[in-house]
C-alpha atoms as a PDB file:
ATOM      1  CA  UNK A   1      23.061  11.802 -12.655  1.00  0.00           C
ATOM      2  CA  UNK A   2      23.149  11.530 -16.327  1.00  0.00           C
ATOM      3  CA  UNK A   3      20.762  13.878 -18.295  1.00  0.00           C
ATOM      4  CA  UNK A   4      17.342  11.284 -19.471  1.00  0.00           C
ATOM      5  CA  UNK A   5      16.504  11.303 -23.039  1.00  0.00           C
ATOM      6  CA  UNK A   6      13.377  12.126 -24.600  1.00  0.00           C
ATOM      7  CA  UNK A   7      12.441   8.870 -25.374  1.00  0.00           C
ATOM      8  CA  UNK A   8      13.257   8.293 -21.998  1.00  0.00           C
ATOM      9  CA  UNK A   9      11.467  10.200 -20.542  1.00  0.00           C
ATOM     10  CA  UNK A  10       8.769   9.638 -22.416  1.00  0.00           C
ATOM     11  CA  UNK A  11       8.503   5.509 -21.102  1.00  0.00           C
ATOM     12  CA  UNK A  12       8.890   6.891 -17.339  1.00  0.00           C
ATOM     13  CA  UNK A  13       5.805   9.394 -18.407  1.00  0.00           C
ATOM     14  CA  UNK A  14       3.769   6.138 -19.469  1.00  0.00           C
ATOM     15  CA  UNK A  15       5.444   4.323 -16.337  1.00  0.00           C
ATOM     16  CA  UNK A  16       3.385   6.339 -14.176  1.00  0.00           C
ATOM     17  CA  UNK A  17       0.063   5.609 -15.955  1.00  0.00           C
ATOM     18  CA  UNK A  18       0.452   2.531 -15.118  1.00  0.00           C
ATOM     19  CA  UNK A  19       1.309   1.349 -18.977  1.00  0.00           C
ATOM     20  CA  UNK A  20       2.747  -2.182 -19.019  1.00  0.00           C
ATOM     21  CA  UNK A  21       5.704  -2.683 -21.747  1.00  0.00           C
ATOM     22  CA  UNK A  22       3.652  -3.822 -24.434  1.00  0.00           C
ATOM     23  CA  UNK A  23       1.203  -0.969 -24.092  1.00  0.00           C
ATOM     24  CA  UNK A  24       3.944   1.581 -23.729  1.00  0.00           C
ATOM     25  CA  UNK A  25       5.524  -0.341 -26.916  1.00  0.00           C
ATOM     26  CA  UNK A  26       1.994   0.364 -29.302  1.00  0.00           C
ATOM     27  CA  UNK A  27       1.658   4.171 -27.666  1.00  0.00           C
ATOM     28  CA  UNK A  28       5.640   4.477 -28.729  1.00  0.00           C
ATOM     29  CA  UNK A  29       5.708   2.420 -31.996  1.00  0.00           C
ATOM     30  CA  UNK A  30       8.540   0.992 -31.024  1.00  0.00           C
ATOM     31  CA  UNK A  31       9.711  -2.466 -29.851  1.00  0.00           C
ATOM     32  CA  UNK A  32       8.962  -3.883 -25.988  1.00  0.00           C
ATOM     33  CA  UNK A  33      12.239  -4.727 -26.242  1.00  0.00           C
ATOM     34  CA  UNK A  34      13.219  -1.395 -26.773  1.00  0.00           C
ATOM     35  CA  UNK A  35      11.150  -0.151 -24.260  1.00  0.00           C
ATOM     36  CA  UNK A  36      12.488  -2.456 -21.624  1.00  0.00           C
ATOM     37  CA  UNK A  37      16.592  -1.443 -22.541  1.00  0.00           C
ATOM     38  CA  UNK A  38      14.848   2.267 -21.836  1.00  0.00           C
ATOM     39  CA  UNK A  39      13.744   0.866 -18.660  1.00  0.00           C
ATOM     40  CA  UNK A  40      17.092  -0.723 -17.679  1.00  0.00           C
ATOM     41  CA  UNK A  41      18.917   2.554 -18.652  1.00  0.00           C
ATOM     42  CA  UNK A  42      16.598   4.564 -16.505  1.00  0.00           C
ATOM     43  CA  UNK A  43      17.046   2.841 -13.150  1.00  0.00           C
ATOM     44  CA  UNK A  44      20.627   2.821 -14.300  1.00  0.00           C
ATOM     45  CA  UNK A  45      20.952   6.297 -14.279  1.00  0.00           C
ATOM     46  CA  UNK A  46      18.299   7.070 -11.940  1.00  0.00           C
ATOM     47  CA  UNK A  47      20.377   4.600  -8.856  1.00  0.00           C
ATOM     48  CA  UNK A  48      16.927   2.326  -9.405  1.00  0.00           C
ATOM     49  CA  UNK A  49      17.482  -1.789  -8.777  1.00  0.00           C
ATOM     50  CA  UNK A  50      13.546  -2.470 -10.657  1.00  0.00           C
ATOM     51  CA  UNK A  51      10.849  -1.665 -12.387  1.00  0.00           C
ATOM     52  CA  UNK A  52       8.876  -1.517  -8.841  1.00  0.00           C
ATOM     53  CA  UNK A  53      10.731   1.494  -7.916  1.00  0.00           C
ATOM     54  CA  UNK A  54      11.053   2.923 -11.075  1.00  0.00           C
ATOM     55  CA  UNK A  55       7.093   3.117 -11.406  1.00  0.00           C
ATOM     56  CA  UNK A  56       7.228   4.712  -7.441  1.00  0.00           C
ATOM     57  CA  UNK A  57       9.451   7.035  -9.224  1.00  0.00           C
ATOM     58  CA  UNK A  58       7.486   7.978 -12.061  1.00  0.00           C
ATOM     59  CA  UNK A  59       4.677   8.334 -10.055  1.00  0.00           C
ATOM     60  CA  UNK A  60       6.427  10.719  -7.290  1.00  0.00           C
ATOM     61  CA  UNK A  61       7.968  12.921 -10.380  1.00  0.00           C
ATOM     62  CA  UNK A  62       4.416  13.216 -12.184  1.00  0.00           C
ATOM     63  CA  UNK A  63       2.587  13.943  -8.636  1.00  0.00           C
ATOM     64  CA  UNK A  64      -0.315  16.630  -9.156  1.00  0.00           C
ATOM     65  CA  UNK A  65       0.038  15.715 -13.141  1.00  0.00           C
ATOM     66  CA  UNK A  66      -1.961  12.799 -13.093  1.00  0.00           C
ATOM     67  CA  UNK A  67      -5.452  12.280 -12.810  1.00  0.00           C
ATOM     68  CA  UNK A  68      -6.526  10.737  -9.436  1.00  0.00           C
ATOM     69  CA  UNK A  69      -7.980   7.426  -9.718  1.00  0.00           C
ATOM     70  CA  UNK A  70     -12.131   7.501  -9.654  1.00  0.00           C
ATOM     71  CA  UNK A  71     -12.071   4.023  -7.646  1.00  0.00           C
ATOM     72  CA  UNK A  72     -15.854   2.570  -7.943  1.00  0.00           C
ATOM     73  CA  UNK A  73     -18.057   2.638  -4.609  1.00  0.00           C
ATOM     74  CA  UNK A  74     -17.473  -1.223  -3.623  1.00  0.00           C
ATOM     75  CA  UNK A  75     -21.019  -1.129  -2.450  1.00  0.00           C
ATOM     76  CA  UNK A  76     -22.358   0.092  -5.441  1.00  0.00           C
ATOM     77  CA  UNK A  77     -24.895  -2.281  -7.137  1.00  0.00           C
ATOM     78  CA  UNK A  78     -24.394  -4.800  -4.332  1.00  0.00           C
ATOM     79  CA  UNK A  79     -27.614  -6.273  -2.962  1.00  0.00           C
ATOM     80  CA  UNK A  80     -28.487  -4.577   0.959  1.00  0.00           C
ATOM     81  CA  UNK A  81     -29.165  -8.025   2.460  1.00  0.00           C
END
């Protein structure tokens, strides 16, 4: 496997909060074309076919980095009829 850039590894860091191109494109400064090459380059060199499992990846390599999600109560505010 070939060594990841910075850059890189930078857009799999924002991969795994959940970032879509264009957001990952404004926290980067740089183009969402540019950040979609940086996709296709890591699944190339990660053995990825998509950005499906490159965001399981992301997410796997950043476990216990993350926040976890605070998911609202579904319940909450909802009328007890």
């Amino acid at each position: 496997m070939e060594a990841l850039t910075a850059r890189e590894r930078e857009v799999l860091r924002l991969t795994a909060h959940h970032l879509r191109v264009r957001d990952i494109a404004g926290v980067m400064k740089i183009s969402p074309f540019t950040v979609r090459k940086h996709r296709m380059n890591l699944c190339a060199k990660l053995g990825l076919t998509g950005t499906a499992q490159l965001a399981a990846y992301a997410l796997r390599q950043t476990a216990g980095v993350l926040p976890a999600w605070n998911f609202p109560d579904a319940r909450a505010g909802a009328d007890p009829a």
